[in-house]
Protein backbone atom coordinates (compact mmCIF):
# COMPACT_ATOMS: atom_id res chain seq x y z
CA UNK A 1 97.05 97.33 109.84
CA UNK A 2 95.79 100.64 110.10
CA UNK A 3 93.56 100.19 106.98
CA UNK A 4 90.24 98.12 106.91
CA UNK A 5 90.31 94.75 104.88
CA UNK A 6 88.24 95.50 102.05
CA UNK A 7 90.72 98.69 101.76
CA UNK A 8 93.47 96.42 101.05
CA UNK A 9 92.23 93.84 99.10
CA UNK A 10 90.13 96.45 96.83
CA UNK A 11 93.39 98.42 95.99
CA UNK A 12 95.33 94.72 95.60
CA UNK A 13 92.96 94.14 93.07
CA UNK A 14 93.11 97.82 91.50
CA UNK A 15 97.07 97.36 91.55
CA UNK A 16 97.28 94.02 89.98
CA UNK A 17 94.76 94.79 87.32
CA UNK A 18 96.10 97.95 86.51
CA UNK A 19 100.07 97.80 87.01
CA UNK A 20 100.03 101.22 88.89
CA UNK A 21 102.00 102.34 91.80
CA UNK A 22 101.51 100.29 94.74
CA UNK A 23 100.90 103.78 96.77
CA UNK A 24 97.71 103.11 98.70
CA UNK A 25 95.73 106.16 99.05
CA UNK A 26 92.43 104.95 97.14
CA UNK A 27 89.27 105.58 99.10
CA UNK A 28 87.24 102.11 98.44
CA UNK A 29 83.54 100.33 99.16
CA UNK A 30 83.45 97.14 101.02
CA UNK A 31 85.22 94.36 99.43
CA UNK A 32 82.96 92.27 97.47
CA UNK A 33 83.39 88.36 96.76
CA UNK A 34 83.05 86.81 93.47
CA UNK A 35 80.16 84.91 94.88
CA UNK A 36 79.28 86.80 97.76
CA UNK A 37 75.99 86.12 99.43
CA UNK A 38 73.78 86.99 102.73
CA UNK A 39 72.66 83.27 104.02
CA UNK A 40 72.63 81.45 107.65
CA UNK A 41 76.44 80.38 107.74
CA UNK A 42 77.34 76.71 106.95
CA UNK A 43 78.79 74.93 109.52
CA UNK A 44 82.51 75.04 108.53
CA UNK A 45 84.94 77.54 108.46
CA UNK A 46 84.23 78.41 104.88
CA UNK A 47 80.77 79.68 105.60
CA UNK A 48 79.26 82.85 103.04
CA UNK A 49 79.63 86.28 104.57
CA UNK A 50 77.19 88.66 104.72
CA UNK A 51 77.34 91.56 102.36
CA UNK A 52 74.80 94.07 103.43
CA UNK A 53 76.49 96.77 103.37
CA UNK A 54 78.70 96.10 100.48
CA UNK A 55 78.21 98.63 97.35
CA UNK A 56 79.44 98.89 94.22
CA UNK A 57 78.41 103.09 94.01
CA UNK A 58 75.80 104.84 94.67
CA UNK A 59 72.37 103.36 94.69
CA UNK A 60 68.79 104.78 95.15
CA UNK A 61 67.89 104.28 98.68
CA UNK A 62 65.45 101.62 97.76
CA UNK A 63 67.76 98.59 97.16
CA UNK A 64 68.88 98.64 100.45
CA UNK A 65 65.40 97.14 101.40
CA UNK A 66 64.52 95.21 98.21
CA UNK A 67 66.52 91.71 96.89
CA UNK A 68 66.45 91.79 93.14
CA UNK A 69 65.92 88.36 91.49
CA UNK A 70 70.03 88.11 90.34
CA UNK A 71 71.05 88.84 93.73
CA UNK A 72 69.11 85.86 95.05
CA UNK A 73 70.53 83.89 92.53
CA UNK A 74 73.94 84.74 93.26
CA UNK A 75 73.11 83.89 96.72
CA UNK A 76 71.70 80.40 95.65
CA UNK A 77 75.18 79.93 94.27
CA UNK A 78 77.17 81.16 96.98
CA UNK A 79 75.49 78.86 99.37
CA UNK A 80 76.03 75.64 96.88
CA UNK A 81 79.51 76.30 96.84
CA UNK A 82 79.86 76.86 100.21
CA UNK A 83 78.02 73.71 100.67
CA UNK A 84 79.95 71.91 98.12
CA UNK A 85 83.07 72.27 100.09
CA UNK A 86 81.92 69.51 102.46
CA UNK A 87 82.51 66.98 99.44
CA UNK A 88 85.57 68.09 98.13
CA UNK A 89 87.48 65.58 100.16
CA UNK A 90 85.18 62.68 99.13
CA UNK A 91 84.57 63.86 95.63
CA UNK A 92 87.18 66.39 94.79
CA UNK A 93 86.83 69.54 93.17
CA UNK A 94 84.38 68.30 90.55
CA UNK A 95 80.96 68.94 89.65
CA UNK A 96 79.65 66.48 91.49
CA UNK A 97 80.69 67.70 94.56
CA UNK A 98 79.08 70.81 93.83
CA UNK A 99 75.90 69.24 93.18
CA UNK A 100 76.03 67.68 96.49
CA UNK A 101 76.20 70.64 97.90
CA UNK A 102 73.14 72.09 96.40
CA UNK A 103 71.23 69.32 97.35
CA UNK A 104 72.65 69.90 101.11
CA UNK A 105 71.38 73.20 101.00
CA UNK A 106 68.11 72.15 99.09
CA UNK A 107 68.78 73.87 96.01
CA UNK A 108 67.78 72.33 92.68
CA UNK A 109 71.04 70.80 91.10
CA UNK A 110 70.42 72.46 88.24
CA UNK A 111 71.85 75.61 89.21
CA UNK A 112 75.41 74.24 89.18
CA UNK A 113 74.80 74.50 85.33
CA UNK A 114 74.29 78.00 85.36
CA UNK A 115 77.85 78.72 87.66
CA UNK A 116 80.35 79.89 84.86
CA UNK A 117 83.61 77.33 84.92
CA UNK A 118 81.66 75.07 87.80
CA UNK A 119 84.81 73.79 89.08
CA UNK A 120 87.31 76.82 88.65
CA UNK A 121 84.29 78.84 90.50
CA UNK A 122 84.57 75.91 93.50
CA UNK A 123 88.05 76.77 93.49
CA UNK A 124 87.95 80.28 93.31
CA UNK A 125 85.50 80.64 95.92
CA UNK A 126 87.51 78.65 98.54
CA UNK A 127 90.35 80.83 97.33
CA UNK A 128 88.34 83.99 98.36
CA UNK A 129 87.49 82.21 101.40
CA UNK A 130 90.52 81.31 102.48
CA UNK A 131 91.74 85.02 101.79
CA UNK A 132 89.07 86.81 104.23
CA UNK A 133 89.42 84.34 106.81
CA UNK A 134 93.02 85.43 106.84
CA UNK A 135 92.53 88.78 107.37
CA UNK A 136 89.96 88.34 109.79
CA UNK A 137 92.56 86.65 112.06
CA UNK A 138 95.04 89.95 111.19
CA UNK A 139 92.66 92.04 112.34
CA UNK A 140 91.09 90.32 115.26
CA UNK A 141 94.99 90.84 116.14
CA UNK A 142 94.40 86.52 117.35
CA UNK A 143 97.85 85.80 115.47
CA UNK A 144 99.80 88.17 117.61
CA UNK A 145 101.91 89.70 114.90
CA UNK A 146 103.16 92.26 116.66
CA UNK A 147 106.08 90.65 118.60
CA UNK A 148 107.54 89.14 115.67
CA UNK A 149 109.95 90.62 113.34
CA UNK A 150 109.49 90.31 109.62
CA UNK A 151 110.79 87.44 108.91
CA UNK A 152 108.89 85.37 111.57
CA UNK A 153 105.63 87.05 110.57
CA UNK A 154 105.76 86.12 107.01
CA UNK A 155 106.67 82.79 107.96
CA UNK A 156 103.63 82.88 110.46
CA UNK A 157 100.99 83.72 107.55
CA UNK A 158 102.31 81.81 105.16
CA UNK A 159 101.74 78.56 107.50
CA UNK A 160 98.52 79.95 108.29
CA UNK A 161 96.94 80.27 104.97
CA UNK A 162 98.42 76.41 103.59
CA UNK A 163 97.17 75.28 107.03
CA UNK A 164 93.62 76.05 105.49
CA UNK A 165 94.77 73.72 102.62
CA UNK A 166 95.36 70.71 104.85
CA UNK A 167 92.13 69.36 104.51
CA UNK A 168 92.39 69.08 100.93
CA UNK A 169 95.62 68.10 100.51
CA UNK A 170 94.90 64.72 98.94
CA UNK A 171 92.81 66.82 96.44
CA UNK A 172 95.05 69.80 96.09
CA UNK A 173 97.07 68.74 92.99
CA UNK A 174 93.65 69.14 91.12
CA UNK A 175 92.97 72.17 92.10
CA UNK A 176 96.63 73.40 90.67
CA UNK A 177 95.68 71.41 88.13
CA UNK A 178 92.10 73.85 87.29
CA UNK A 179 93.92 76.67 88.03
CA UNK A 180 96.51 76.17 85.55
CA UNK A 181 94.03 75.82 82.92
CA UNK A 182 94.33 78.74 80.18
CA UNK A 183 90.88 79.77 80.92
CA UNK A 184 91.21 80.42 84.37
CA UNK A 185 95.25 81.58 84.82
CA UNK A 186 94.16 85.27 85.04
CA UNK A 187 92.41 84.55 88.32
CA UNK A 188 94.60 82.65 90.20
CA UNK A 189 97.08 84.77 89.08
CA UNK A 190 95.66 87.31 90.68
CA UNK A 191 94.32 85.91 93.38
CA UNK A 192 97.69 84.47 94.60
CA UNK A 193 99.06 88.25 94.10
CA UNK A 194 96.50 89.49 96.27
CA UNK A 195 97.25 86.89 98.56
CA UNK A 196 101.17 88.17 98.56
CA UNK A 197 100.24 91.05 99.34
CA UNK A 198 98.46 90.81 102.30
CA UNK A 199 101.10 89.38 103.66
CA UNK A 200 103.53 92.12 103.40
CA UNK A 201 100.74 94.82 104.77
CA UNK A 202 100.15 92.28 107.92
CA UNK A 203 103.88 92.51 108.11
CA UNK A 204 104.05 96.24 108.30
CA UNK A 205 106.31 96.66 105.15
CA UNK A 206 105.38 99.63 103.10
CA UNK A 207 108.27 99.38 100.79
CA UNK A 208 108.02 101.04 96.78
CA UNK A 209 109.89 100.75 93.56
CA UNK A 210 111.60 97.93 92.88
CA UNK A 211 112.04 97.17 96.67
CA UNK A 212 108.14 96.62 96.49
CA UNK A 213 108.03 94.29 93.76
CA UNK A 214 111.18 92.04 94.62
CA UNK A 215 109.95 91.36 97.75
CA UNK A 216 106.41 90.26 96.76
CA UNK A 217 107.76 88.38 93.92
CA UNK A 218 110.25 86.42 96.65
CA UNK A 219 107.08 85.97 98.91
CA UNK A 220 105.41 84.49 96.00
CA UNK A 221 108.20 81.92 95.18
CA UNK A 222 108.49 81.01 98.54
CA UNK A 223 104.55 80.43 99.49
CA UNK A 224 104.24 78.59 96.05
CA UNK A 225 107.32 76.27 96.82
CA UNK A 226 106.14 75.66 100.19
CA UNK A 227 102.76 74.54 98.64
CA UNK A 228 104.45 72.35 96.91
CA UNK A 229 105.92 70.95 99.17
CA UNK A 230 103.11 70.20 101.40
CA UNK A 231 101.64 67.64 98.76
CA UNK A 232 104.08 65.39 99.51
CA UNK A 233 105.14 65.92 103.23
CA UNK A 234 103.93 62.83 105.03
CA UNK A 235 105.42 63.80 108.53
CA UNK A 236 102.66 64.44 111.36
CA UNK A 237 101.50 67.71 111.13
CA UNK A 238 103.58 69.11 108.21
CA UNK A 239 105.76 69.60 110.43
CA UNK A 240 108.61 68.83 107.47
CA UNK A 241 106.68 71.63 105.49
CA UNK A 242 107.10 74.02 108.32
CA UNK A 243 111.15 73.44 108.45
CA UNK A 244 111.51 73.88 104.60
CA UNK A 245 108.90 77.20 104.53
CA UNK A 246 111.30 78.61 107.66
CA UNK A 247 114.56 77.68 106.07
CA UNK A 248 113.12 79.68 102.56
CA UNK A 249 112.61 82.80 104.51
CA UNK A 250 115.37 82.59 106.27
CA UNK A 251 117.29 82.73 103.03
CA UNK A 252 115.31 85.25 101.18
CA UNK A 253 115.84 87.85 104.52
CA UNK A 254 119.39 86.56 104.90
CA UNK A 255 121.25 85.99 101.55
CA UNK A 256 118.83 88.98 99.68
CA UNK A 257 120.33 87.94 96.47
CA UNK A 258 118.24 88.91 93.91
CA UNK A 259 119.32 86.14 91.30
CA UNK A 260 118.48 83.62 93.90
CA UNK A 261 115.20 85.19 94.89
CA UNK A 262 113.78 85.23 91.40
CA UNK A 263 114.72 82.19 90.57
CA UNK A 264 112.53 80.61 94.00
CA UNK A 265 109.97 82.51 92.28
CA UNK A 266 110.13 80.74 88.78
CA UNK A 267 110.53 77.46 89.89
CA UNK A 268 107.85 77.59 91.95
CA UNK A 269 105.35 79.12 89.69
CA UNK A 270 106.25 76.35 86.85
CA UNK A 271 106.23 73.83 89.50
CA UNK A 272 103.32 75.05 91.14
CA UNK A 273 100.88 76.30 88.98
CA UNK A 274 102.35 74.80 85.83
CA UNK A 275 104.12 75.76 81.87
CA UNK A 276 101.26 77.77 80.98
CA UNK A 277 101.09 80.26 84.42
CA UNK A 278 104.46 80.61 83.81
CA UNK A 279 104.35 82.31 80.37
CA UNK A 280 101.29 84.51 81.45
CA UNK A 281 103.37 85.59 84.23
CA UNK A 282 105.96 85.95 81.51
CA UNK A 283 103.45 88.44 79.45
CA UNK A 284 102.78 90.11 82.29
């Protein structure tokens, strides 16, 4: 955890997009969210971040000081879907919820019109959301990490990050539901394989080769079935969810059959994300 976050989510997103080697030696700017924005925070723990700092290359001095008309926009819609996130429970992940939200923030409606794939983007963005608010609590060190072997800390973030989901559990299956759609597979994709592997750098494994990829591709089946899971765990707390993601590890770390790991990986991805995930991961 040596490396700053936008470090390892920039080269995540190199890696994924460009099927290199996952050696991490790229020198990167400040991770930048799809809808990243500079606002007064909502009051939730989805709030926009500030991006001040954040570049894309070099740029004449002046643009630090000067907001160019798209960049407000793309801060109008950051703060709408931030806002929208309030109704997601009430209204789900729709476009109506999103509307709601600009009207919370006093933004004409009309703007959810301009937000390519409305709900996908609603998605998306809690996605992103839920990935930096992660790290953050790696790097503030508040999940104490460093007592715990492997096994426990991947067991750790994984419960973490769907602990974020509990809120919208009753609304989840829709989400899987947008994200499965053909149109927006090749971001969840990668988001989720971002997401995987951030959770083997916060478990200090540097592994490379095959090693590398079997072990996020076992991560992956095991978050994803866990997920699952979840949506229909009724006991108080998830605490029936937390027994099942513990026994998965276990097995992965224990058994390390390969057979068996892949196969936690495909059922989860066709049972998670749906037919149509499953043959892009296929192509892939």
């Amino acid at each position: 955890m040596h490396r700053s976050a936008a470090k390892r989510l920039l080269h995540s997103s190199f890696f994924y997009a460009n099927q290199t080697s996952p050696i991490r030696t790229i020198a990167a700017p400040r991770f930048r969210f799809r809808f990243l924005a500079s606002t007064t925070p909502e009051p939730n723990d989805f709030n926009t971040r500030t991006s001040s700092s954040s570049t894309l290359g070099d740029r004449p001095s002046h643009t630090s000081t000067t907001s160019t008309p798209r960049a407000n926009y793309e801060e109008e819609q950051a703060r709408v879907l931030a806002a929208s996130l309030h109704h997601v429970i009430r209204l789900g992940w729709t476009e109506a919820a999103m509307i709601a939200g600009a009207r919370d923030v006093r933004v004409s409606p009309s703007i959810v019109g301009a937000i390519p794939r409305k709900e996908a983007a609603l998605v998306e963005y809690f996605m992103d959301e839920c990935l930096q608010k992660l790290i953050d609590k790696i790097d503030s060190g508040e999940l104490q990490l460093l007592d715990l072997v492997a096994s426990e800390r991947i067991a750790k973030l994984i419960k973490v990050r769907l602990q974020m989901q509990a809120p919208y559990i009753s609304k989840w299956p829709q989400a899987l539901s947008i994200q499965a759609q053909p149109s927006n597979i090749s971001t969840s994709f990668k988001q989720r394989a971002m997401l995987v592997d951030e959770f083997w750098h916060a478990s200090n494994d540097e592994g490379s080769g095959v090693d590398w990829y079997l072990k996020r591709t076992v991560v992956g089946g095991i978050y994803s079935t866990t997920e699952i899971y979840m949506l229909t765990d009724n006991s108080t707390d998830f605490e029936d969810t937390w027994i099942f993601l513990k026994e998965r590890v276990r097995d992965a770390f224990d058994l390390k059959k390969t057979f068996q790991e892949v196969k936690y990986f495909a059922e989860a991805v066709g049972a998670g994300l749906g037919s149509s995930l499953q043959g892009f991961a296929k192509k892939s």
